[in-house]
C-alpha atoms as a PDB file:
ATOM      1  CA  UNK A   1     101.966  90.672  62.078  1.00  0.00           C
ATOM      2  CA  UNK A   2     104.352  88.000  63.675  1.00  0.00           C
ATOM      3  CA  UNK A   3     102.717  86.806  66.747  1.00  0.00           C
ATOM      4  CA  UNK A   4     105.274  87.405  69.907  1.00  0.00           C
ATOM      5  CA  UNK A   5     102.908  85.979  72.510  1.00  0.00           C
ATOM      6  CA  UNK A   6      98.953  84.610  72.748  1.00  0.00           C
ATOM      7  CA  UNK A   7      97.171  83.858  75.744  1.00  0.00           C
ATOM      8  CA  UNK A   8      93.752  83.400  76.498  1.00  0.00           C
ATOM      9  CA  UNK A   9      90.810  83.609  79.085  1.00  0.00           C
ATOM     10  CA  UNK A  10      87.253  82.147  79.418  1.00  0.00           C
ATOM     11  CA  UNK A  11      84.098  82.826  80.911  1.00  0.00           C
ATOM     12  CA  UNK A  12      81.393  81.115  82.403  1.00  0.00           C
ATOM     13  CA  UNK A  13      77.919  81.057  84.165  1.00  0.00           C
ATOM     14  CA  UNK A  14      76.003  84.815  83.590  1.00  0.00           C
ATOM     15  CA  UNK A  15      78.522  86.511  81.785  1.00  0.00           C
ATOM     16  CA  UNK A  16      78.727  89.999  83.424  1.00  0.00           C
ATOM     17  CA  UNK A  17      77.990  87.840  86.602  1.00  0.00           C
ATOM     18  CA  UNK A  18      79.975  84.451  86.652  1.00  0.00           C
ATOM     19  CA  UNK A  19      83.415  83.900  86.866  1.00  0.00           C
ATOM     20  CA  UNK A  20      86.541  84.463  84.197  1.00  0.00           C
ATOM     21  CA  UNK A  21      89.974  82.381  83.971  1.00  0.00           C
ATOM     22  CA  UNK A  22      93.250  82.509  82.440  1.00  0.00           C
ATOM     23  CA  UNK A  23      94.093  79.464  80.331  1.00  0.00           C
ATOM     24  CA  UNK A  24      96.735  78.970  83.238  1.00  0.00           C
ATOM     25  CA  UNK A  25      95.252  79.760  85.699  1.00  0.00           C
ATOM     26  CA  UNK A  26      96.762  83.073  87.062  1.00  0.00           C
ATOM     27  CA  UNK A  27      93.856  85.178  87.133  1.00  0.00           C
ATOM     28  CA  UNK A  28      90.349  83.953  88.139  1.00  0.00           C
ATOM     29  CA  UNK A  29      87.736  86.230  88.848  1.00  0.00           C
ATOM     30  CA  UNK A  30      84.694  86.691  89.900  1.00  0.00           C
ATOM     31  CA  UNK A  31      82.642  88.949  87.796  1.00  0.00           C
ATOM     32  CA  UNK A  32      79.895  90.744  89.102  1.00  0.00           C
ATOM     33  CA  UNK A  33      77.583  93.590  87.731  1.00  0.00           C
ATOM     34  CA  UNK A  34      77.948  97.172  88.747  1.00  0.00           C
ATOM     35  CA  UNK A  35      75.203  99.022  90.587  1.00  0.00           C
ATOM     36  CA  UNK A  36      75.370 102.036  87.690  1.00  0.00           C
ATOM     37  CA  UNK A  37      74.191  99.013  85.280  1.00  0.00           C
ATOM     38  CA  UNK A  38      71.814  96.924  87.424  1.00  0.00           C
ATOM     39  CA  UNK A  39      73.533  94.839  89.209  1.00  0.00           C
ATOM     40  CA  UNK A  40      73.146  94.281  93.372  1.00  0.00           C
ATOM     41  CA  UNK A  41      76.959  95.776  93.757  1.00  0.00           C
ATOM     42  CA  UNK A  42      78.536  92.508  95.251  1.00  0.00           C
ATOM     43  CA  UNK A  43      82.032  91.898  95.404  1.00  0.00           C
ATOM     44  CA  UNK A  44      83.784  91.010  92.333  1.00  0.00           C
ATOM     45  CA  UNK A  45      85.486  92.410  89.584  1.00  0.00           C
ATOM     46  CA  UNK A  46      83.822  93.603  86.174  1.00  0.00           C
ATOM     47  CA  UNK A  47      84.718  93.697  82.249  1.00  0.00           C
ATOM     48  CA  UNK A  48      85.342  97.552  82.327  1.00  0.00           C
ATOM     49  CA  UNK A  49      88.042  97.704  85.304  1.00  0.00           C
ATOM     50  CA  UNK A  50      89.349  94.730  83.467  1.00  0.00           C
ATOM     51  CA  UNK A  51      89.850  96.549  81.022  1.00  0.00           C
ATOM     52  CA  UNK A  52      91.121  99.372  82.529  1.00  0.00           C
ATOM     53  CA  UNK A  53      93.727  97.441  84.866  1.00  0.00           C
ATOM     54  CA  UNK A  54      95.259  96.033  81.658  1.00  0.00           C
ATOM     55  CA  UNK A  55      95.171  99.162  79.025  1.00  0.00           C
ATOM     56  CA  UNK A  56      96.967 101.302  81.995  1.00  0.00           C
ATOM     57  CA  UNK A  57      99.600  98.491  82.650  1.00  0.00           C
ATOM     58  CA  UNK A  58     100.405  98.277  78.729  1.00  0.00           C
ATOM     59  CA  UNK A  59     100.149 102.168  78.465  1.00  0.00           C
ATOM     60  CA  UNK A  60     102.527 102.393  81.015  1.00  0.00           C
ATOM     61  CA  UNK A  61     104.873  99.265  79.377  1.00  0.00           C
ATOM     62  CA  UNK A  62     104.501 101.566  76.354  1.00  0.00           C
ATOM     63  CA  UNK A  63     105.884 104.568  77.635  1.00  0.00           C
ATOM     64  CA  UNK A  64     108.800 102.830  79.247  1.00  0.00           C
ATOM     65  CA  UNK A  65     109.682 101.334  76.041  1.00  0.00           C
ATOM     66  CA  UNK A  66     109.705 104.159  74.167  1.00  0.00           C
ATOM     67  CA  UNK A  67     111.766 106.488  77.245  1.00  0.00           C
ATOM     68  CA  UNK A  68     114.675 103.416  76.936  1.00  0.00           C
ATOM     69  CA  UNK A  69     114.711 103.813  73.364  1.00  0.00           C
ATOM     70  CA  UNK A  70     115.285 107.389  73.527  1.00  0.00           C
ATOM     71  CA  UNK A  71     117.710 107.013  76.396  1.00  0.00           C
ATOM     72  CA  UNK A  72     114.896 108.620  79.016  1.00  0.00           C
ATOM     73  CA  UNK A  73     114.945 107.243  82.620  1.00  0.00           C
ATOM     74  CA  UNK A  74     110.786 107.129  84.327  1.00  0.00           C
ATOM     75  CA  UNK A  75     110.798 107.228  87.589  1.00  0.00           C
ATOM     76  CA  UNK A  76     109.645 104.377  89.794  1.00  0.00           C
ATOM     77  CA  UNK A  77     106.610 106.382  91.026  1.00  0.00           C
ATOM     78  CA  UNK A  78     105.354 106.901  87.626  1.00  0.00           C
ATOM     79  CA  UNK A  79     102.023 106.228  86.866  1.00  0.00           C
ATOM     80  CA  UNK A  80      99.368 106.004  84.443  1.00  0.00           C
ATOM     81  CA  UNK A  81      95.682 106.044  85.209  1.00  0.00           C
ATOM     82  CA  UNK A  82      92.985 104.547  82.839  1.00  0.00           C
ATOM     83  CA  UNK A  83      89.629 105.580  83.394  1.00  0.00           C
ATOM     84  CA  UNK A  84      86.836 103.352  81.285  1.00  0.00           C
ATOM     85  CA  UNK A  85      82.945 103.863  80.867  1.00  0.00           C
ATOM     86  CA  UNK A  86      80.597 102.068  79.392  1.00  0.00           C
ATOM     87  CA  UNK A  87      77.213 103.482  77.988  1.00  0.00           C
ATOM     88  CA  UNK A  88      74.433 102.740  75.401  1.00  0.00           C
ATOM     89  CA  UNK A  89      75.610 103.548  71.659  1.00  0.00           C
ATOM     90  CA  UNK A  90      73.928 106.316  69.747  1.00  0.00           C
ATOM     91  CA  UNK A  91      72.974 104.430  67.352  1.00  0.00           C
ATOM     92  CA  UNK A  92      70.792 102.269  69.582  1.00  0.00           C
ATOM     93  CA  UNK A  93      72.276  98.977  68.372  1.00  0.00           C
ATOM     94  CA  UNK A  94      74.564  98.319  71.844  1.00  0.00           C
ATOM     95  CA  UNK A  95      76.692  99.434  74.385  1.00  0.00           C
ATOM     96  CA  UNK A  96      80.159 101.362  73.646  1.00  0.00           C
ATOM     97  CA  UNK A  97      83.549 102.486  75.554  1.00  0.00           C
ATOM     98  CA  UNK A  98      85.034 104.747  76.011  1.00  0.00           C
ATOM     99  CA  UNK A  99      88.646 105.556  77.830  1.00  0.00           C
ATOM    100  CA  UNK A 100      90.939 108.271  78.852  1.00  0.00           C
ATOM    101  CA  UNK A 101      94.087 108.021  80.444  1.00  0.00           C
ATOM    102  CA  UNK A 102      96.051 110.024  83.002  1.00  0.00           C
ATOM    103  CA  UNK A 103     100.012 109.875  82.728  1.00  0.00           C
ATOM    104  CA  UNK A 104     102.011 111.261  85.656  1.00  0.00           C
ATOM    105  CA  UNK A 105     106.061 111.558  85.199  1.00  0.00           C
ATOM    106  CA  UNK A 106     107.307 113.121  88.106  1.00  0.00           C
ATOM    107  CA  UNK A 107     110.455 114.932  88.111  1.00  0.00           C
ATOM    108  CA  UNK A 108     110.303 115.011  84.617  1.00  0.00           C
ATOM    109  CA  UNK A 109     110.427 118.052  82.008  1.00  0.00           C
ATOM    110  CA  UNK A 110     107.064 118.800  80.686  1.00  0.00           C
ATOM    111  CA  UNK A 111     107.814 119.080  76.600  1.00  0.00           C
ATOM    112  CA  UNK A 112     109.772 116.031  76.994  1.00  0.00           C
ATOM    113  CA  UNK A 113     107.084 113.990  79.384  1.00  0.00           C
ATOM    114  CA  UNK A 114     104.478 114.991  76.193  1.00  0.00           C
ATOM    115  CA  UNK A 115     106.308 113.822  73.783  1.00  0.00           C
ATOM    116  CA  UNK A 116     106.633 110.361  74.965  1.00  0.00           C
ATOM    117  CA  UNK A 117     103.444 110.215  75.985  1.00  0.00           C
ATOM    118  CA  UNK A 118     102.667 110.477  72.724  1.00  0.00           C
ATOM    119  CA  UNK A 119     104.934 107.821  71.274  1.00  0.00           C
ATOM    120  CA  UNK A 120     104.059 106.029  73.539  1.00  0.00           C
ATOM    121  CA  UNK A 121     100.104 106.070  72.437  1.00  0.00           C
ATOM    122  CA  UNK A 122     101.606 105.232  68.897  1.00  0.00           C
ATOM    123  CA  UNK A 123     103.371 102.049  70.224  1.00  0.00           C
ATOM    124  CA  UNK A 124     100.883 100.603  72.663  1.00  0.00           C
ATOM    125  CA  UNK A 125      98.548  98.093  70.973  1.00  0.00           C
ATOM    126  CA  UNK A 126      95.675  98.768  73.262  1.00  0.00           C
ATOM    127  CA  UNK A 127      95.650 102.883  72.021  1.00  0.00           C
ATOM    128  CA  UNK A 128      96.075 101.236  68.097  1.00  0.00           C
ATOM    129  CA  UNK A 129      93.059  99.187  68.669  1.00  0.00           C
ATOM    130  CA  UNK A 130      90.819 101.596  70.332  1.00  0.00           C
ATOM    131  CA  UNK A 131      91.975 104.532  67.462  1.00  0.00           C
ATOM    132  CA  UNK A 132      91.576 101.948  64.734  1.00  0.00           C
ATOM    133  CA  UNK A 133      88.510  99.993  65.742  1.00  0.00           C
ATOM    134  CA  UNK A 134      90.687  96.856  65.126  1.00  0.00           C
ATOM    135  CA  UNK A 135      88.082  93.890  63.725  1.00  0.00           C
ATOM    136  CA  UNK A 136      87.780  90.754  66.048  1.00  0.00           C
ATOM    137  CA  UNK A 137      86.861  87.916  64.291  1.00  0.00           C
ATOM    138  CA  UNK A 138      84.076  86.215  66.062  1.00  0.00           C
ATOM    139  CA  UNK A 139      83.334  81.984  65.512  1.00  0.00           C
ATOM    140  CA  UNK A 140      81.083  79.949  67.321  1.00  0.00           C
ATOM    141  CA  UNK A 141      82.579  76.601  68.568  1.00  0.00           C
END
């Protein structure tokens, strides 16, 4: 796979409650731990709506690329919605994800809405790695 752009972000102090950073900068957060989980509920930001904030914005990338290949205007006020929980693992070895999303094209034909959506789901790399369980590699520095 040819690389088209990298970035990366760090974290620091507790983890689930410290901070996390862009390498430029852009996005600095403070990360706190939900109630639902144990946490005290303070303000901040977790991994999970993290998560969700960026899989919806790609999702939603996704579907406009695929509409422009196919000639398809989106509206402005479309939108796409990405729910994200996380829960113990059956298999008692950790905690797993799990997502749905929630695409809304007004104005637009159902059959043809649904059929984007789906090629869109092919083409966004956040749906490819949740339905192929991509493998991170993991080093210790």
């Amino acid at each position: 796979m040819a690389i088209l752009y990298t970035t990366s972000a760090t974290a620091t102090g507790g983890g689930r409650s410290g901070r996390s950073r862009t390498e430029d900068g852009v996005l600095d957060v403070q990360l706190t731990v939900p109630k639902e989980l144990g946490g005290d509920g303070a303000r901040g930001t977790n991994p999970e709506q993290l998560f969700a904030t960026g899989y919806s914005a790609c999702f939603l990338g996704a579907l406009r690329f695929v509409a422009g290949q196919k000639k398809v205007k989106i509206p402005d006020d479309t939108t796409v919605s990405a729910k994200v929980g996380i829960g113990p693992r059956d298999d008692g070895t950790g905690f797993g994800i799990e997502v749905a999303l929630t695409v809304d094209i007004p104005g637009l034909d159902r059959d043809l809405a649904e059929s984007l959506v789906a090629a869109a789901h092919i083409v966004c790399p956040y749906s490819h790695a949740m339905r192929t369980a991509t493998e991170v590699p993991v080093t210790l520095a």
